[in-house]
C-alpha atoms as a PDB file:
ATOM      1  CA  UNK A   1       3.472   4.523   6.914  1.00  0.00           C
ATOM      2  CA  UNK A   2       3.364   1.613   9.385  1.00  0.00           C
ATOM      3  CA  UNK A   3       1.622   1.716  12.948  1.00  0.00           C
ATOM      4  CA  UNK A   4       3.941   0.233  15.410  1.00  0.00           C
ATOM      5  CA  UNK A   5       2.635  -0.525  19.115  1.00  0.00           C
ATOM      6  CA  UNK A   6      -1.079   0.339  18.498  1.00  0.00           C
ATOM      7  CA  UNK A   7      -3.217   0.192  21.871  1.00  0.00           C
ATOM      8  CA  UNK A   8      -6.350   1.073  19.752  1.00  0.00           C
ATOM      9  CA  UNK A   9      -6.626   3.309  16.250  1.00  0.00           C
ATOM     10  CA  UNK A  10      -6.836   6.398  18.692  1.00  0.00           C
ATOM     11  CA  UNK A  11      -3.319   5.173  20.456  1.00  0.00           C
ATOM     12  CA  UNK A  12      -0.494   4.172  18.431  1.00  0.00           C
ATOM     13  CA  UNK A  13       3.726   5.313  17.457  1.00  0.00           C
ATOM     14  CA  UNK A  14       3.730   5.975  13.339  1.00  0.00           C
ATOM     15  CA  UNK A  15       6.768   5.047  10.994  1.00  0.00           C
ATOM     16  CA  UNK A  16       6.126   7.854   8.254  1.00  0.00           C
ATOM     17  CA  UNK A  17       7.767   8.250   4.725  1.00  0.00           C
ATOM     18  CA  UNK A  18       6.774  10.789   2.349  1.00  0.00           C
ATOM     19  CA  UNK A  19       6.842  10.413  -1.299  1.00  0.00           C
ATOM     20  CA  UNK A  20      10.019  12.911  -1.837  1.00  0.00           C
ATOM     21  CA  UNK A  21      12.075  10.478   0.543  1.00  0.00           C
ATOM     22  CA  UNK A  22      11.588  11.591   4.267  1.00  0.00           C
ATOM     23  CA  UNK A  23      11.166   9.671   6.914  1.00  0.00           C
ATOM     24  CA  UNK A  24      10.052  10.492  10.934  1.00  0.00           C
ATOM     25  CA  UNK A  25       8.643   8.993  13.722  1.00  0.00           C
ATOM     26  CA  UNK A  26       5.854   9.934  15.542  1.00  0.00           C
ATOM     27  CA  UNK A  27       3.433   9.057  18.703  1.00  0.00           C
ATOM     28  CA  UNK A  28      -0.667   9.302  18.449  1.00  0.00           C
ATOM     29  CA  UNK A  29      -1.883   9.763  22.208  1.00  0.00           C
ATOM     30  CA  UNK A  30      -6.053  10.398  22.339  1.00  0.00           C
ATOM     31  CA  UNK A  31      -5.815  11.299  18.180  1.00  0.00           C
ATOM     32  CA  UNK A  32      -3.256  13.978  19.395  1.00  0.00           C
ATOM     33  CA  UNK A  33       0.206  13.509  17.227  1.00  0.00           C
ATOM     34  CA  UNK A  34       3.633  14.640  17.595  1.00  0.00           C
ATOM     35  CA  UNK A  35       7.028  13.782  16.411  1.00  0.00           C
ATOM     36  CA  UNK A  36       9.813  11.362  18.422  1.00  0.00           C
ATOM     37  CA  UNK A  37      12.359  11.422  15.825  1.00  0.00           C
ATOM     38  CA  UNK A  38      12.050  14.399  13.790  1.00  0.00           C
ATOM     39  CA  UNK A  39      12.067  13.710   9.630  1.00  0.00           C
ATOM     40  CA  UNK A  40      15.121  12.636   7.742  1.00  0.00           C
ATOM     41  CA  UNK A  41      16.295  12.722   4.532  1.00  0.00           C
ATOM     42  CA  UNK A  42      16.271   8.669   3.321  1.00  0.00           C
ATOM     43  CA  UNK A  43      17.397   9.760   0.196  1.00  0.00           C
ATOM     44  CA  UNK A  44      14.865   8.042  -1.846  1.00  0.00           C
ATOM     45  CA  UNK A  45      12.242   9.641  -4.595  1.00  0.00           C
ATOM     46  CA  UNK A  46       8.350   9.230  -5.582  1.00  0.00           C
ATOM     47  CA  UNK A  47       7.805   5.777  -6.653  1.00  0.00           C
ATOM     48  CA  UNK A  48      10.959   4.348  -4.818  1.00  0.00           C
ATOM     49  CA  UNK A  49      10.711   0.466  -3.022  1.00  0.00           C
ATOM     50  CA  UNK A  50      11.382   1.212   0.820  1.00  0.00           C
ATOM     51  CA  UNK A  51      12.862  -0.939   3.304  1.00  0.00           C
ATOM     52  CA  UNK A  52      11.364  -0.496   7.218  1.00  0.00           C
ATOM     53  CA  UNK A  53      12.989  -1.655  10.491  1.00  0.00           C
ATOM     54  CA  UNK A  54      11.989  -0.698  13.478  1.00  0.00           C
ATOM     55  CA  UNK A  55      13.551  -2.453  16.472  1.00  0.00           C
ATOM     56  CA  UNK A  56      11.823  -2.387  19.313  1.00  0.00           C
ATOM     57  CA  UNK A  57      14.114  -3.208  22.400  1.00  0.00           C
ATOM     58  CA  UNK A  58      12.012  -2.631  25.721  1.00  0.00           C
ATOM     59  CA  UNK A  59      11.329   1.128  26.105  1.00  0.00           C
ATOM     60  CA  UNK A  60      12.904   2.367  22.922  1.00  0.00           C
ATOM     61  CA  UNK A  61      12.753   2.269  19.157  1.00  0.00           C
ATOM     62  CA  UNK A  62      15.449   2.155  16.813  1.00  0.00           C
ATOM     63  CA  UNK A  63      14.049   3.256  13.026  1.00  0.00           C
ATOM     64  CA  UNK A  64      16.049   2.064  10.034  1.00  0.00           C
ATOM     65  CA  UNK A  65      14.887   2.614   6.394  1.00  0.00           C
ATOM     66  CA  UNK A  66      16.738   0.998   3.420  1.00  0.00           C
ATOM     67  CA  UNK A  67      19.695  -0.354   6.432  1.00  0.00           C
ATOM     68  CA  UNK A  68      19.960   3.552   7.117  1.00  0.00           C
ATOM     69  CA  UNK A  69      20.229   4.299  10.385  1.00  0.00           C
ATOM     70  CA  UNK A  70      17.506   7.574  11.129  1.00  0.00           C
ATOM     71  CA  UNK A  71      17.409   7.101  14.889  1.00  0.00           C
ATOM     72  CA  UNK A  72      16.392   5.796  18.448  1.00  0.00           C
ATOM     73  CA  UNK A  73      14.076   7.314  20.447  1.00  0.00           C
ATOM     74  CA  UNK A  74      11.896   6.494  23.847  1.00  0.00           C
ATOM     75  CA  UNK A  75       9.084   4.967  23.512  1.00  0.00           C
ATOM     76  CA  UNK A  76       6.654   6.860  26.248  1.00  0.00           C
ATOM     77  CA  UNK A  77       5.122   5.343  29.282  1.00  0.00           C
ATOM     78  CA  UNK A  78       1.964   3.859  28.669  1.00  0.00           C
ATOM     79  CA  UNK A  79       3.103   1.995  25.643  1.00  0.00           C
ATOM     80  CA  UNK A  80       3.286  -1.816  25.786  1.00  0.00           C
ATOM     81  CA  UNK A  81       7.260  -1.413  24.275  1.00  0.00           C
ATOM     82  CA  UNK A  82       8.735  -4.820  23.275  1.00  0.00           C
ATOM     83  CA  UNK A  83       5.219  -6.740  25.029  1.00  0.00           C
ATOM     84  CA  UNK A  84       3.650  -6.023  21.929  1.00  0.00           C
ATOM     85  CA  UNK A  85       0.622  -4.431  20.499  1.00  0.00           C
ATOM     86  CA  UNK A  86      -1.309  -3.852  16.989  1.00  0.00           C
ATOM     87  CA  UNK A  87       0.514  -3.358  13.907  1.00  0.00           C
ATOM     88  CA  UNK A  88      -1.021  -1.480  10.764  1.00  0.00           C
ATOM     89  CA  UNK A  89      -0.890   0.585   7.518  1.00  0.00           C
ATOM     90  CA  UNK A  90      -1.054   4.251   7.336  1.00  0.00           C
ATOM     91  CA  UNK A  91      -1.950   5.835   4.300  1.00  0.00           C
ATOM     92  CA  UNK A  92      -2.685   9.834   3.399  1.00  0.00           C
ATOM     93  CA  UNK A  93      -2.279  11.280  -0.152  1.00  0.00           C
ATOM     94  CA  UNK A  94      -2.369  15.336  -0.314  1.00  0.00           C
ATOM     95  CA  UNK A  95      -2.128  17.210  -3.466  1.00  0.00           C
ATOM     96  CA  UNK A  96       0.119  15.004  -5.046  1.00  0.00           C
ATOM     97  CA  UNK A  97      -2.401  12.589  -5.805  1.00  0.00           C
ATOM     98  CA  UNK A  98      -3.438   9.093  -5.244  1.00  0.00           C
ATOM     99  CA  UNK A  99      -1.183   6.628  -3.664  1.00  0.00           C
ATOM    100  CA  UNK A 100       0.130   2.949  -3.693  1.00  0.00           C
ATOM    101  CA  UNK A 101       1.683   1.119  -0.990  1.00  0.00           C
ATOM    102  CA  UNK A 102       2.430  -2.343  -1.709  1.00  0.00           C
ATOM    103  CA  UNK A 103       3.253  -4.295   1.670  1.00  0.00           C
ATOM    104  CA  UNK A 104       5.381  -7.479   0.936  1.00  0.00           C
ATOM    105  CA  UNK A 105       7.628  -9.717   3.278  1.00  0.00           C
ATOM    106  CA  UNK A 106       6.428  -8.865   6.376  1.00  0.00           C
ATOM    107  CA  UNK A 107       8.421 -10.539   9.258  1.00  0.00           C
ATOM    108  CA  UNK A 108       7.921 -10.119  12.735  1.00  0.00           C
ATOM    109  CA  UNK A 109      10.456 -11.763  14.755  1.00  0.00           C
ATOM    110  CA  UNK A 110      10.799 -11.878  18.702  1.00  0.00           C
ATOM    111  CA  UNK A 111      13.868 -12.453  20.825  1.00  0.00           C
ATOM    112  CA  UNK A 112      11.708 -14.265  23.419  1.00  0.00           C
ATOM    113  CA  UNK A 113      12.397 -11.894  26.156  1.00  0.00           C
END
């Protein structure tokens, strides 16, 4: 997954997509998680090259994987929203065994604002 918005590694929204090809949003606060934009299906399988967009547009997040559109959700008070913040790599393998995550083409692009 990708770490959007990251005040520290105890304080940060999540882009999450699981090997069998779902996809959710979610919000750390004090190591405490929860979901924004509940999982949905992306339609991809184990192994499959993923696309992530988030747009970030003051207080709220638009998620798209592969140009799918899953959502847009508020971003909660106490999040630095469009001013920024750490971006990172998130990755967990369960019982289905070791994982890769290749990370290629990263662009970060600002409308100045």
């Amino acid at each position: 997954g990708l770490a959007l918005l990251a005040q520290d590694q105890s304080n940060y929204i999540s882009v999450l997509i699981t090997g069998d090809g779902f996809a959710m949003v979610g919000i750390t606060t004090n190591n405490q998680s929860k979901q924004l934009l509940g999982w949905s299906s992306i339609g991809t399988s184990f192994k499959s090259t993923n696309t992530i967009t988030a747009i970030v547009n003051n207080q709220e997040i638009q998620l798209l994987i592969n140009n799918q559109d899953i959502g847009t959700t508020a971003i909660p008070s106490g999040y630095q929203g469009a001013n920024g913040g750490f971006i990172g790599l998130l990755v967990q393998t369960g019982t289905g065994g070791p994982a890769t995550v290749d990370f290629d083409n990263l662009v970060i692009t600002s409308n100045g604002k």
